[in-house]
N, C-alpha and C. Protein backbone atom coordinates (compact mmCIF):
# COMPACT_ATOMS: atom_id res chain seq x y z
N UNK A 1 2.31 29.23 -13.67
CA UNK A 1 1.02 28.70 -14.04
C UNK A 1 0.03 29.85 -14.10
N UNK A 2 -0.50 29.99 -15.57
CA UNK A 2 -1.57 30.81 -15.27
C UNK A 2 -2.83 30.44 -14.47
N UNK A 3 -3.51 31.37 -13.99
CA UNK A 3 -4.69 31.42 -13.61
C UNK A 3 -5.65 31.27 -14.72
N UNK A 4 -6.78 30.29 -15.15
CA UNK A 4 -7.74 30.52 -15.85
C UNK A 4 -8.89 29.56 -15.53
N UNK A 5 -10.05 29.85 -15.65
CA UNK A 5 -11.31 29.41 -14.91
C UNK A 5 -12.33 28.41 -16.03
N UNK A 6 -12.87 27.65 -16.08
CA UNK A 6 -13.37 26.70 -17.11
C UNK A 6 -14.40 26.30 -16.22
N UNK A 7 -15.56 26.57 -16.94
CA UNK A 7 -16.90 26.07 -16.47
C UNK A 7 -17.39 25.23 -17.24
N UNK A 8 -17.45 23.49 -16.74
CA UNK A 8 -17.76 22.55 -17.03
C UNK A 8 -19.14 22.02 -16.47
N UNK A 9 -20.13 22.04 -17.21
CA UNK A 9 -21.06 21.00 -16.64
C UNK A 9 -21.05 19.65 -15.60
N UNK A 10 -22.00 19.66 -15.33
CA UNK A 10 -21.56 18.66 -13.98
C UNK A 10 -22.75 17.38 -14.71
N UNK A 11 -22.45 16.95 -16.16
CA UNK A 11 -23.31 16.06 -16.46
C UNK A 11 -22.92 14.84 -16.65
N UNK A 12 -23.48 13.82 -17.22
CA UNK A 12 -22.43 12.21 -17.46
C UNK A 12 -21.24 12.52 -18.42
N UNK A 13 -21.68 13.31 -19.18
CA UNK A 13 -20.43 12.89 -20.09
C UNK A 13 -19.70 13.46 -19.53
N UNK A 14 -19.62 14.61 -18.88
CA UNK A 14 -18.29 15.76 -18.36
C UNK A 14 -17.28 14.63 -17.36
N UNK A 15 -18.56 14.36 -17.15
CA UNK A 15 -17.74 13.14 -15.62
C UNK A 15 -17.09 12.08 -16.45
N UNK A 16 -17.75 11.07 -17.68
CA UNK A 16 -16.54 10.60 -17.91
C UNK A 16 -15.23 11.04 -18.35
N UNK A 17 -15.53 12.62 -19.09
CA UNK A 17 -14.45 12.97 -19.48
C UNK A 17 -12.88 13.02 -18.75
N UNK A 18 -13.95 13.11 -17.51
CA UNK A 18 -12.74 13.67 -16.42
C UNK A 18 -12.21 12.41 -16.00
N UNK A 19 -13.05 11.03 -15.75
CA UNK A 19 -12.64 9.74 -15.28
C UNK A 19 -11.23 9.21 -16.55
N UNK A 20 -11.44 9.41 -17.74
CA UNK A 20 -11.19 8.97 -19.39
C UNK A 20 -9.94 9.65 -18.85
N UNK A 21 -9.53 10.81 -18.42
CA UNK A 21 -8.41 11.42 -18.65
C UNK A 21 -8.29 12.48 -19.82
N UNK A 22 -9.90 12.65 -20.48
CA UNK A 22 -9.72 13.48 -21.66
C UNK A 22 -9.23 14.63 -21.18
N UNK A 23 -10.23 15.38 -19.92
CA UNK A 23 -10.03 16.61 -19.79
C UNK A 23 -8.66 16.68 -18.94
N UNK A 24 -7.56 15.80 -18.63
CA UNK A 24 -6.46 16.19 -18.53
C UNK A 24 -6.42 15.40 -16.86
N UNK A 25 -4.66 15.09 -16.88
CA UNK A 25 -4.44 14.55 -15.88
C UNK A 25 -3.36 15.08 -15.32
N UNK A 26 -2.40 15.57 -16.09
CA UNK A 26 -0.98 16.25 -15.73
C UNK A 26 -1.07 17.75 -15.74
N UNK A 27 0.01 17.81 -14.51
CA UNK A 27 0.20 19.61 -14.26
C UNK A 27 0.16 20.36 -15.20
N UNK A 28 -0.05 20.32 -16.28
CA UNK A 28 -0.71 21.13 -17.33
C UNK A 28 -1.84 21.31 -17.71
N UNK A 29 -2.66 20.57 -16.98
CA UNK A 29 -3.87 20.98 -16.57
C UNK A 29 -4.51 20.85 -15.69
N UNK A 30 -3.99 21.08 -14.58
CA UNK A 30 -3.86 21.41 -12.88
C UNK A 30 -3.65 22.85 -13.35
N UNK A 31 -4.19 23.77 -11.75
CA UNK A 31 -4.43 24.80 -11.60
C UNK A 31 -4.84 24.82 -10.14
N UNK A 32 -4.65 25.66 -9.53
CA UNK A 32 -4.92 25.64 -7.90
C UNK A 32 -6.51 26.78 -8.04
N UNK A 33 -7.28 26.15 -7.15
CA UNK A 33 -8.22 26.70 -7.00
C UNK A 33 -8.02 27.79 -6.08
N UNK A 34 -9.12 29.28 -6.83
CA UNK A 34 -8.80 30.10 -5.74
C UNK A 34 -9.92 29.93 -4.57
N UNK A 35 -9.78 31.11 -3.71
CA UNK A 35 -10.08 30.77 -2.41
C UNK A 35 -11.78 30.68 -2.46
N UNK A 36 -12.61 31.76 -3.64
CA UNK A 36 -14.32 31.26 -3.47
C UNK A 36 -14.43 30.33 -3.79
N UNK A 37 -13.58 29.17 -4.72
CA UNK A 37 -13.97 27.88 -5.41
C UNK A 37 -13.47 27.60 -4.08
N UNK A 38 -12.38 27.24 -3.21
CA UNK A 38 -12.23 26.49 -2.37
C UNK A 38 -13.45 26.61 -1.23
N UNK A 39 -13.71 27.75 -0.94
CA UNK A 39 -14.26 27.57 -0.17
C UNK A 39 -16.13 27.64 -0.08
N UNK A 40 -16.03 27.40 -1.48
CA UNK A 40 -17.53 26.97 -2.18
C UNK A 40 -17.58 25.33 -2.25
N UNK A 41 -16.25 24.76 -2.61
CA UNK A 41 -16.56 23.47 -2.23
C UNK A 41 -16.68 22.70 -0.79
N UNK A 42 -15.55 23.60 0.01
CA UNK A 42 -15.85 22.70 1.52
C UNK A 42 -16.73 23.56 1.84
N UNK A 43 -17.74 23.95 1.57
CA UNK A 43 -19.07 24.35 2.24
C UNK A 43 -20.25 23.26 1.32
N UNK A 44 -20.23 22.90 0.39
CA UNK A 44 -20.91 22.47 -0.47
C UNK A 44 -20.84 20.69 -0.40
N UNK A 45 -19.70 20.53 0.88
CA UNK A 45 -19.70 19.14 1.42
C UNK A 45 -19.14 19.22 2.45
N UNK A 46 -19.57 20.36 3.16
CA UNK A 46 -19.58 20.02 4.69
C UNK A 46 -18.34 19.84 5.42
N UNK A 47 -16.93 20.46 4.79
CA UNK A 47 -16.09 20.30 5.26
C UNK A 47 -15.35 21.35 6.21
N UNK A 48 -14.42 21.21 7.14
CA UNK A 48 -13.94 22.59 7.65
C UNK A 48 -12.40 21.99 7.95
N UNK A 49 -11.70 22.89 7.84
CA UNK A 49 -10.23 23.14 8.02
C UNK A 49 -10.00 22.87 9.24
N UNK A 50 -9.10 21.99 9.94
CA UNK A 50 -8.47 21.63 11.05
C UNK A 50 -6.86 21.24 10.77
N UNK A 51 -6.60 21.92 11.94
CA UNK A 51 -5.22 21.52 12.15
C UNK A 51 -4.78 20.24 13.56
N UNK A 52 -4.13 19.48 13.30
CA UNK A 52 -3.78 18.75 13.77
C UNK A 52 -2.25 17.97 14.10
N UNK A 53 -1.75 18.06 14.78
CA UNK A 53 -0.08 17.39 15.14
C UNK A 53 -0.03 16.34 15.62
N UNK A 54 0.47 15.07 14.59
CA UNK A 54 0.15 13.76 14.80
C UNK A 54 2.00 13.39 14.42
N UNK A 55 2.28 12.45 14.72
CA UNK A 55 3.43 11.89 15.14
C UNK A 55 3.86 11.54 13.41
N UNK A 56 4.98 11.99 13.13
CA UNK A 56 5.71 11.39 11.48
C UNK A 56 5.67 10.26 11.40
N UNK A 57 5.58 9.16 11.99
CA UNK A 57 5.92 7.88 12.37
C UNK A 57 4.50 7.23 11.61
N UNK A 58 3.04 8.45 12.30
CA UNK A 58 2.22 8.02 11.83
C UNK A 58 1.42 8.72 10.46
N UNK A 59 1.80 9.58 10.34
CA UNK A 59 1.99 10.19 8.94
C UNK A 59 2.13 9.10 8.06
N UNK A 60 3.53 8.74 8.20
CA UNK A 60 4.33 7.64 7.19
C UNK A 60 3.66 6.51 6.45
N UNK A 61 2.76 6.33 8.36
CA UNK A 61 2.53 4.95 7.55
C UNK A 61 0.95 5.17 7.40
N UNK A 62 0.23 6.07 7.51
CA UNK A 62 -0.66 6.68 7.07
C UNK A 62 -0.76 6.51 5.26
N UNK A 63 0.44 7.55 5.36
CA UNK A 63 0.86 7.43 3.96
C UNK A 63 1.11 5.76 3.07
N UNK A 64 1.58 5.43 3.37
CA UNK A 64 1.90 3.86 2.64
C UNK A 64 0.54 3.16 3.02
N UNK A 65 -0.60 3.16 3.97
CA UNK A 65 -1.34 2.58 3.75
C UNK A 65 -2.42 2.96 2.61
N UNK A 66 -2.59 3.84 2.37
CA UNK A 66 -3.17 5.42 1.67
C UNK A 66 -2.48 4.90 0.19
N UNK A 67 -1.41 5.12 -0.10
CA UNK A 67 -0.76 4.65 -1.40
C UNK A 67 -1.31 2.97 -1.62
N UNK A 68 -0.93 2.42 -0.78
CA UNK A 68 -1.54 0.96 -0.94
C UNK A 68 -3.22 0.63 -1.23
N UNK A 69 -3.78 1.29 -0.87
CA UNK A 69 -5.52 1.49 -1.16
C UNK A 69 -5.80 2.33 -2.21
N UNK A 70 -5.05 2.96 -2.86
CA UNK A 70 -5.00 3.90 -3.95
C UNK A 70 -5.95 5.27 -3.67
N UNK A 71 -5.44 5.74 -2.52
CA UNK A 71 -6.07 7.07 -2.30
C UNK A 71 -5.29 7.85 -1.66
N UNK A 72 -5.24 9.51 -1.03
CA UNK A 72 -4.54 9.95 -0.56
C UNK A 72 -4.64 10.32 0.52
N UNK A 73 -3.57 10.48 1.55
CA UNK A 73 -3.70 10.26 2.80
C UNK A 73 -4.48 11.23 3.28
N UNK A 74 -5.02 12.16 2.86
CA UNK A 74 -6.02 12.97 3.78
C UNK A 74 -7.02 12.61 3.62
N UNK A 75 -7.77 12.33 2.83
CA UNK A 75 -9.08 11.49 2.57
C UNK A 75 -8.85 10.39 3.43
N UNK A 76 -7.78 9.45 3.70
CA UNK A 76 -7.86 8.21 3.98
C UNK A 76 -8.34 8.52 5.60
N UNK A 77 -7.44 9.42 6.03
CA UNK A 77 -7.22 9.89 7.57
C UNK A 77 -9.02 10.06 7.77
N UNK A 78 -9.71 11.48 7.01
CA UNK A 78 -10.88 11.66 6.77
C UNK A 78 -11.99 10.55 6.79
N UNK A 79 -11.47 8.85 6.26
CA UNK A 79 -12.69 7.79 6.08
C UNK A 79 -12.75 7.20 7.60
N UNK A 80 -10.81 7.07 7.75
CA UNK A 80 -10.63 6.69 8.94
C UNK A 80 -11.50 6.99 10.51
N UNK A 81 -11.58 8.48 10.31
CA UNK A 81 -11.75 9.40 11.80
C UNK A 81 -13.63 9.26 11.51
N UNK A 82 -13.91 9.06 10.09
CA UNK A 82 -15.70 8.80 10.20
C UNK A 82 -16.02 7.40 10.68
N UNK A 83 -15.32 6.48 10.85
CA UNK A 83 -15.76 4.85 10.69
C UNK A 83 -15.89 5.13 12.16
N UNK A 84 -14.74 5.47 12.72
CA UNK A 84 -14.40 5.63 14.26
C UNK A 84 -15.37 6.56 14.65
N UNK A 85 -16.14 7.62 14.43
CA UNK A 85 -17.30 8.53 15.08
C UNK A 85 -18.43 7.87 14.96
N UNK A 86 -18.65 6.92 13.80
CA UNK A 86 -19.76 6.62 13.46
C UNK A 86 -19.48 4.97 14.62
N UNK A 87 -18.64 4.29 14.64
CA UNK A 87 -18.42 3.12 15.84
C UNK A 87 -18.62 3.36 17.00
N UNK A 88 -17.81 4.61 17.69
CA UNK A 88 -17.92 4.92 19.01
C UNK A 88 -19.03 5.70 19.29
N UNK A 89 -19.85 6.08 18.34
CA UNK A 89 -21.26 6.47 18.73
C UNK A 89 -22.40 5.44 18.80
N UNK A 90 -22.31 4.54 17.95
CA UNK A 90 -22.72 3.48 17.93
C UNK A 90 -22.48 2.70 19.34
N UNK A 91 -21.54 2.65 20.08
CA UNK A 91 -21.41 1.90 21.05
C UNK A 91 -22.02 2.39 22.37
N UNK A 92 -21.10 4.01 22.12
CA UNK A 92 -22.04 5.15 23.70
C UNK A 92 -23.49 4.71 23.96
N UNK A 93 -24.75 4.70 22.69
CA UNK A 93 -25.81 4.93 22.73
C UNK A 93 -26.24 3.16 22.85
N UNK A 94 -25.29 2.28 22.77
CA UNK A 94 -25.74 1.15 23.10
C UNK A 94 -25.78 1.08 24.57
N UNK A 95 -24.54 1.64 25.13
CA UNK A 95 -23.97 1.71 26.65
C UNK A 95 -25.46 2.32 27.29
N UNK A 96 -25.65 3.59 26.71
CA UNK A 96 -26.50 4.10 27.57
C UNK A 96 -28.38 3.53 27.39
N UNK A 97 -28.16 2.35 26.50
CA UNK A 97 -29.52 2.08 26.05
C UNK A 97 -29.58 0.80 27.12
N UNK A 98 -28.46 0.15 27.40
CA UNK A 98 -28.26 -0.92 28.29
C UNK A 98 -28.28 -0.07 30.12
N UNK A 99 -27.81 1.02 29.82
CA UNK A 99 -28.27 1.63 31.28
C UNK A 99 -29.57 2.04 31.36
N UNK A 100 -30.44 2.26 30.72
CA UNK A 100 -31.85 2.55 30.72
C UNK A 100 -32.85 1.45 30.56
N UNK A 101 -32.38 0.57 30.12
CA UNK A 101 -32.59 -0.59 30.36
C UNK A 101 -32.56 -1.35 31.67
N UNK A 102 -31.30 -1.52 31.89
CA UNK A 102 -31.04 -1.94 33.47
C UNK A 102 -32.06 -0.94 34.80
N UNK A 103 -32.05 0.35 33.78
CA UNK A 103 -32.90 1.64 35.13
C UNK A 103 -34.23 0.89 35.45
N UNK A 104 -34.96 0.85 34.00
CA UNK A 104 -36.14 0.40 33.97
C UNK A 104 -36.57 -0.92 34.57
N UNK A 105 -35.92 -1.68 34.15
CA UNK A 105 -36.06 -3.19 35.04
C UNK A 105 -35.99 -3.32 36.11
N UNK A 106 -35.30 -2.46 36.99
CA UNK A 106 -34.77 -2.16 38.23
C UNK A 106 -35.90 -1.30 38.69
N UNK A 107 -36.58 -0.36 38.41
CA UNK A 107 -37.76 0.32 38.47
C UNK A 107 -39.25 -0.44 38.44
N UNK A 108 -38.60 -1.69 37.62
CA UNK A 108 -40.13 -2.60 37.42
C UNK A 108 -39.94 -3.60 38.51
N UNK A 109 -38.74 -4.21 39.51
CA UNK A 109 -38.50 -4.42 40.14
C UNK A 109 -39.32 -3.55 41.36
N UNK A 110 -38.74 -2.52 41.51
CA UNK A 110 -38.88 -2.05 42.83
C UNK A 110 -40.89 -2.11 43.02
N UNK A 111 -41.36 -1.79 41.44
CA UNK A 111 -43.05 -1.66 41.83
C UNK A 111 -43.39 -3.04 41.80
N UNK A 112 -42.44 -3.97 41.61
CA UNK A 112 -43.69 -5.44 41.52
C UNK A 112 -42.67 -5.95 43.20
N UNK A 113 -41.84 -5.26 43.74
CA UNK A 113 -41.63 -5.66 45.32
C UNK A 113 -42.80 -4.63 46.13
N UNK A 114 -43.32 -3.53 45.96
CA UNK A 114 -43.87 -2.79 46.66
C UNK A 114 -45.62 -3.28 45.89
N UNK A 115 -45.94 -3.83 45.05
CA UNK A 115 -47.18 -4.21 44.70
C UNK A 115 -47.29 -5.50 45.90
N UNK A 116 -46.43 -6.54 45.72
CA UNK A 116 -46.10 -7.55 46.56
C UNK A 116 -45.99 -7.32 47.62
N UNK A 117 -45.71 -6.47 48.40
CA UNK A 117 -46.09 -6.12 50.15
C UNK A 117 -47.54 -5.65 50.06
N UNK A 118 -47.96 -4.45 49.38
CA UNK A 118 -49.03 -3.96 49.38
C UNK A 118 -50.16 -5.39 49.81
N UNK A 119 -50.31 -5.92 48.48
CA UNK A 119 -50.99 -7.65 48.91
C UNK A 119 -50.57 -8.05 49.59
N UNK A 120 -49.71 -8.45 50.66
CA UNK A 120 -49.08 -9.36 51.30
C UNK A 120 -49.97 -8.74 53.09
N UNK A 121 -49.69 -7.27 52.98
CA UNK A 121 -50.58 -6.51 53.68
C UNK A 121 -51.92 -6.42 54.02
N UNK A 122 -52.70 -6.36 52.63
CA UNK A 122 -54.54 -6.14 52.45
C UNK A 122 -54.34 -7.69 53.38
N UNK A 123 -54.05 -8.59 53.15
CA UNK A 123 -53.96 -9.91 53.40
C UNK A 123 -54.10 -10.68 54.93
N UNK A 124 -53.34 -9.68 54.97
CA UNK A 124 -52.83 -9.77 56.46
C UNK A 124 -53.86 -8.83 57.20
């Protein structure tokens, strides 16, 4: 495969072209990006390279769920691991909004028991 570089506009029509299949769908017009395009795009969306060792078992079916949704399993893994950061953060900051909560009430407690002696005192 040669190497050769094609600078396409990033406008509507380019994009349907590419959706249409005009500008090509098969390894004949595939080309592996070199490493400043690669690494102009995962900077340009925030991505970074990780390695990870996850069980074949779950690969597999990674994979077949991924084929079944019509996408590919690294993206899928990728939507997967955001739903889950964006859930379990969602929950921490509930946890700890319900402990600051509980602090405070417990705090409004302790001044309306010590307001309540105070009077109970002048009183007396």
């Amino acid at each position: 495969m040669t190497s050769k570089t094609t600078n396409y506009a990033l406008d509507d029509a380019t994009t349907e072209k590419w959706e249409s299949g005009e500008l090509g769908r098969s390894l004949e017009h595939a080309e592996v990006a070199g490493a400043v395009a690669s690494d102009s795009l995962d900077e340009s969306l925030g991505l970074q390279l990780v390695s990870i060792r996850l069980q074949r078992s779950l690969i597999q079916n990674l994979k077949i769920i991924a084929k079944y949704r019509g996408v590919a399993y690294q993206p899928l893994v990728r939507d997967l691991l955001n739903r889950f950061a964006v859930s379990e953060l969602k929950l921490i900051f509930g946890e700890l909004e319900a402990a600051q909560r509980r602090a405070t009430e417990e705090e409004d407690s302790i001044v309306a028991d010590f307001i309540a002696r105070e009077q109970e005192r002048k009183r007396a």
